[in-house]
Protein backbone atom coordinates (compact mmCIF):
# COMPACT_ATOMS: atom_id res chain seq x y z
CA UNK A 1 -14.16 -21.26 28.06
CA UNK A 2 -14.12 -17.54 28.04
CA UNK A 3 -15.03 -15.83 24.18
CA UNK A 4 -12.62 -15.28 21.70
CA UNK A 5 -13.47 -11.68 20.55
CA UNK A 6 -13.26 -11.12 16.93
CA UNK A 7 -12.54 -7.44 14.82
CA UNK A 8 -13.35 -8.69 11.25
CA UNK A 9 -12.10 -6.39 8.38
CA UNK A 10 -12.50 -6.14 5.01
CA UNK A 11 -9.74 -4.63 3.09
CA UNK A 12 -9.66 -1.17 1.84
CA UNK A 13 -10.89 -0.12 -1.41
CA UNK A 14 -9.00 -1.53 -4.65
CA UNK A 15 -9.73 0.32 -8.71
CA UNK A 16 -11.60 -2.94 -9.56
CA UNK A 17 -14.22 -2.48 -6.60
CA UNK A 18 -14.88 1.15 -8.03
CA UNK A 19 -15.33 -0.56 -11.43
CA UNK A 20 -17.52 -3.55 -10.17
CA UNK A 21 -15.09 -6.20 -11.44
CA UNK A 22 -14.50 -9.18 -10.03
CA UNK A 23 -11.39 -10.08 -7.84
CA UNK A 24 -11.76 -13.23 -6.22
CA UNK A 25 -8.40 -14.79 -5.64
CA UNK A 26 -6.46 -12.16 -8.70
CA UNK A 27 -4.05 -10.11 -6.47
CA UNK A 28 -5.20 -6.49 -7.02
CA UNK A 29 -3.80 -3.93 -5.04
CA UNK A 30 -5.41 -1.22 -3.33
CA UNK A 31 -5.55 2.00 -4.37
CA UNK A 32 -5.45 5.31 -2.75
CA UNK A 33 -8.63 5.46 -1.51
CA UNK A 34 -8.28 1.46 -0.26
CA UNK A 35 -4.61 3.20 1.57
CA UNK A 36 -6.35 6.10 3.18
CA UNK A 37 -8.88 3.81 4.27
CA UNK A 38 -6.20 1.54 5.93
CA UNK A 39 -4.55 4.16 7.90
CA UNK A 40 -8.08 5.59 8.85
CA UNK A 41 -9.05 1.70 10.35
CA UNK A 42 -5.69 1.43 12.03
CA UNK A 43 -5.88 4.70 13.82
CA UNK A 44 -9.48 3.94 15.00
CA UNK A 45 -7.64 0.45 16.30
CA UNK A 46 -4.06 1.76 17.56
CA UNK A 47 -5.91 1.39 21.35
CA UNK A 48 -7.50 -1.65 21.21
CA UNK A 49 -5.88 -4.68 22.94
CA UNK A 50 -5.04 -6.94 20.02
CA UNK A 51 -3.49 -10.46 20.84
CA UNK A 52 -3.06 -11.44 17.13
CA UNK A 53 -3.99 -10.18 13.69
CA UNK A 54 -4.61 -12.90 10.98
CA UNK A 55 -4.42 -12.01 7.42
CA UNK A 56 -5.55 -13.18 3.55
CA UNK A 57 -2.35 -13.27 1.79
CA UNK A 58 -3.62 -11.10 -0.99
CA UNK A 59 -2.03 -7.67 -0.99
CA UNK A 60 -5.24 -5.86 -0.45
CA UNK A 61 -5.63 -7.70 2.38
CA UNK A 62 -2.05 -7.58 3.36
CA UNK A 63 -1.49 -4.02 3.02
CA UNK A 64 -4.70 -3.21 4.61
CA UNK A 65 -3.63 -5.24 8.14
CA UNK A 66 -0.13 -4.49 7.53
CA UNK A 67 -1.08 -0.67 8.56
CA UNK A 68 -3.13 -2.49 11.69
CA UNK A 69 -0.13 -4.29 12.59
CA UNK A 70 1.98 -1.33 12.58
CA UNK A 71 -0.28 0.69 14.98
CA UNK A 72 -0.93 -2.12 17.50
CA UNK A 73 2.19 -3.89 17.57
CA UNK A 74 0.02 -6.97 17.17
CA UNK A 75 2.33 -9.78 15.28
CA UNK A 76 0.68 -10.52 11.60
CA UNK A 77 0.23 -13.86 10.03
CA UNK A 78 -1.13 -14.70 6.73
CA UNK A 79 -3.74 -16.78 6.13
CA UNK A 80 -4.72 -18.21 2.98
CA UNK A 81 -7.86 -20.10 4.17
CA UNK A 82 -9.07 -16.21 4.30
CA UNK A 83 -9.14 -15.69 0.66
CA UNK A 84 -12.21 -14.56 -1.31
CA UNK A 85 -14.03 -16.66 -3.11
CA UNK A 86 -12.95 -18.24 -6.12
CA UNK A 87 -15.05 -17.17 -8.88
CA UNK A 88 -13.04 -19.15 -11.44
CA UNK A 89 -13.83 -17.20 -14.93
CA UNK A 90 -16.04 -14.47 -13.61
CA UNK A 91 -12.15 -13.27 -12.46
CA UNK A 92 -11.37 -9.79 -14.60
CA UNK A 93 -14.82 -9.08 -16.03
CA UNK A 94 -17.41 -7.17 -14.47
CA UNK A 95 -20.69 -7.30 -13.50
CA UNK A 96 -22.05 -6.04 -16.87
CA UNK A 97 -19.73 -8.36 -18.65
CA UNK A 98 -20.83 -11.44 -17.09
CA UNK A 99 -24.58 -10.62 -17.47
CA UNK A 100 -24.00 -9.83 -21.13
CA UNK A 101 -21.51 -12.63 -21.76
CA UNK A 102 -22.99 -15.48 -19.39
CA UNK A 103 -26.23 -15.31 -18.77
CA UNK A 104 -26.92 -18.29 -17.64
CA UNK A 105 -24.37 -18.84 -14.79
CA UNK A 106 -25.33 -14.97 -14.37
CA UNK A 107 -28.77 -15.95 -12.93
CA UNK A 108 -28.04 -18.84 -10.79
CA UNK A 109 -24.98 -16.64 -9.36
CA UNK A 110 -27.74 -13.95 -8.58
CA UNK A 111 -30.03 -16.17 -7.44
CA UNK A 112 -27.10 -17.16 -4.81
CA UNK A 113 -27.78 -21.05 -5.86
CA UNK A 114 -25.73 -22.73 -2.94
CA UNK A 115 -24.31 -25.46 -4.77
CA UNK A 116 -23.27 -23.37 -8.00
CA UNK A 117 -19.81 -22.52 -9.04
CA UNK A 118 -18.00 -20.86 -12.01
CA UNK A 119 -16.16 -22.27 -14.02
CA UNK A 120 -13.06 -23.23 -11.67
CA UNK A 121 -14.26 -21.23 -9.28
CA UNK A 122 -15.96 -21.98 -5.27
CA UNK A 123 -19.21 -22.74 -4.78
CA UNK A 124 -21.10 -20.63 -1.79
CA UNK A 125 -21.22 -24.01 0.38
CA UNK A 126 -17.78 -24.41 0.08
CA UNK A 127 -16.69 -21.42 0.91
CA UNK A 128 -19.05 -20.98 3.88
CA UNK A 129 -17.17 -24.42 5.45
CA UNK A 130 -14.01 -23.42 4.36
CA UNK A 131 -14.34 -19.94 6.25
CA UNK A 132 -16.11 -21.37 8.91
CA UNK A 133 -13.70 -24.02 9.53
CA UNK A 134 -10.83 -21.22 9.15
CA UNK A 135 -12.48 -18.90 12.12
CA UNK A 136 -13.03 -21.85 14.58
CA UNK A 137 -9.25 -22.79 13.89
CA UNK A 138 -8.29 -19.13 14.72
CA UNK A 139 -10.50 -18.59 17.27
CA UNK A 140 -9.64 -21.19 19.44
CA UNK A 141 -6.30 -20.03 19.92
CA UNK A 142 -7.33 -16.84 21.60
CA UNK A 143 -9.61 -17.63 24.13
CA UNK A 144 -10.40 -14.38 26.48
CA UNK A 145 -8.26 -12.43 23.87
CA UNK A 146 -9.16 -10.13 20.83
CA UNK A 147 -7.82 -10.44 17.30
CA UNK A 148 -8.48 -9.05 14.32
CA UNK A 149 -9.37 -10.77 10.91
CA UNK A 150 -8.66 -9.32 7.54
CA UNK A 151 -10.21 -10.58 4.23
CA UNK A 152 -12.54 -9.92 1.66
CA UNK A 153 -16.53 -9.32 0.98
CA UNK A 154 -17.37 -13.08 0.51
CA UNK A 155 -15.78 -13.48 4.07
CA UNK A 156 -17.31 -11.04 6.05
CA UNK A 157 -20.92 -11.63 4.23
CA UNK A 158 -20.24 -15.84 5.57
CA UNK A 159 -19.15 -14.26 8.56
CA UNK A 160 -22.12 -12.03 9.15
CA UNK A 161 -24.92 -15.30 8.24
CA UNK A 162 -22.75 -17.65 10.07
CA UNK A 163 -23.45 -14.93 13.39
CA UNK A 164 -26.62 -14.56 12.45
CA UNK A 165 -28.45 -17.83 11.19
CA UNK A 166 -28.81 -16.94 7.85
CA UNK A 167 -28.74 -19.08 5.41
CA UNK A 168 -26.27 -19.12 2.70
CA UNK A 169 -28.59 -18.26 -0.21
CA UNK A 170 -30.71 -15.94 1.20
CA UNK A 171 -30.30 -12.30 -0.22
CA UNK A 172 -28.34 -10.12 1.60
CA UNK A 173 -29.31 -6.87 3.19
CA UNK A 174 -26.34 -6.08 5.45
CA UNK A 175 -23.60 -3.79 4.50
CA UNK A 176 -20.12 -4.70 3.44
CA UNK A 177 -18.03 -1.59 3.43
CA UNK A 178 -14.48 -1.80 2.82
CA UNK A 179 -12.38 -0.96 5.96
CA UNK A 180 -15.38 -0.89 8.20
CA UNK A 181 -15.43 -2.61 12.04
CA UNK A 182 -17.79 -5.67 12.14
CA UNK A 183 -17.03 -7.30 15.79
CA UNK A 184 -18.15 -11.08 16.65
CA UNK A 185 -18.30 -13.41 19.80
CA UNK A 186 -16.40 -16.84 19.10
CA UNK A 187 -17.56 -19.93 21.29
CA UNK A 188 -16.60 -23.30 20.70
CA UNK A 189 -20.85 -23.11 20.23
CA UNK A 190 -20.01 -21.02 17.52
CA UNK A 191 -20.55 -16.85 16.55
CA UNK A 192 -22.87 -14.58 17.71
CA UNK A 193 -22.83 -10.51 16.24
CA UNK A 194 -21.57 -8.14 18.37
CA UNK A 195 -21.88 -4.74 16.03
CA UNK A 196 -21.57 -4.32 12.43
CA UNK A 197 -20.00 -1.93 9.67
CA UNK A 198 -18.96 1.02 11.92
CA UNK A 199 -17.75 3.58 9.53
CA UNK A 200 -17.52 6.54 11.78
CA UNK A 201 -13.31 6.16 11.26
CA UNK A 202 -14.10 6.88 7.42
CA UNK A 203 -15.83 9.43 5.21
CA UNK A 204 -18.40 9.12 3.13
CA UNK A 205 -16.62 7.67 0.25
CA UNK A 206 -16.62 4.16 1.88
CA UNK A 207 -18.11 1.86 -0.76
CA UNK A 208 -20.48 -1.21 0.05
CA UNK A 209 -19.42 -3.16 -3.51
CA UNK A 210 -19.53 -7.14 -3.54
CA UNK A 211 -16.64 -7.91 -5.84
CA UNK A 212 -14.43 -8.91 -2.79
């Protein structure tokens, strides 16, 4: 079965990345940085052969492969299953916030304790099956054929460990800029890293924040 390749995205930059607070599924829109950023990626992508371009259906996400779409002529689909990660009541505050005001879920979240969750939010195991799950069902529709895949932080970070063997709760020391290229292999065997966070589309005001 010939590789599905894979352009994964995250979106551009929103005011609440600049301020460290955390998104998760809230719908915050970008801002003009996040929409320069967009038009940058999609210029840097007008060439390539894209079959399909999947989608989160938040509108930083949306907007983000909207301006993709329009320079490819690749057809868009949203795709819930590509949503951040919940974070439940860490949604709105910011990192200071939840340090200050919830210390203890505070240090198992920075500890990156697999099996922990706020408080009606997704733990990290369940989002790295849900997003797994999600690319393999993607994937596999594209075999031989490149498509593009725009989400969030939490996504391409799974993305990145699921490519690389990492596991889940070890600390991260890979970048996450918004709007950069991160390209993937998909095999039915699974995904193997290509190249990661190629800025050279964007100026230095990309930002490498984790609050999706």
């Amino acid at each position: 079965m010939n590789a599905t390749r894979i352009i994964a995205v995250r979106h551009g930059e929103t005011a609440w990345n600049v301020d460290t607070r955390i998104q998760g599924h809230l719908d915050i829109p970008l801002n003009d940085t996040g929409l320069w950023q967009a038009r940058q990626l999609a210029r840097a992508l007008a060439d390539e052969p894209v079959a399909a371009i999947y989608t989160s259906d938040l509108q930083r996400a949306r907007a983000t492969a909207q301006a993709v779409a329009d320079a490819t002529g690749a057809p868009l689909t949203p795709e819930p299953a590509l949503r951040e990660r919940s974070f439940g009541h860490f949604q709105g505050r910011t990192f200071a916030q939840i340090e200050a005001e919830l210390p203890e879920d505070a240090l198992r979240w920075r500890k990156r304790d697999p099996h922990y969750a706020p408080e009606g939010g997704e733990s990290l195991t369940l989002l790295r099956e849900r997003i797994a799950a999600t690319v393999h069902r993607l994937a596999a529709r594209h075999p031989g054929e490149l498509v593009v895949l725009v989400a969030h932080g939490g996504v391409l970070d799974v993305l990145y460990r699921l490519a690389t063997g990492q596991e889940i709760q070890a600390p991260r020391t890979w970048l996450l800029a918004n709007a950069a290229i991160n390209r993937l292999l998909w095999t039915p065997q699974g995904l193997s890293l290509v190249g990661w966070a190629d800025t050279q589309h964007l100026d230095n005001a990309a930002r490498d924040e984790t609050t999706a």
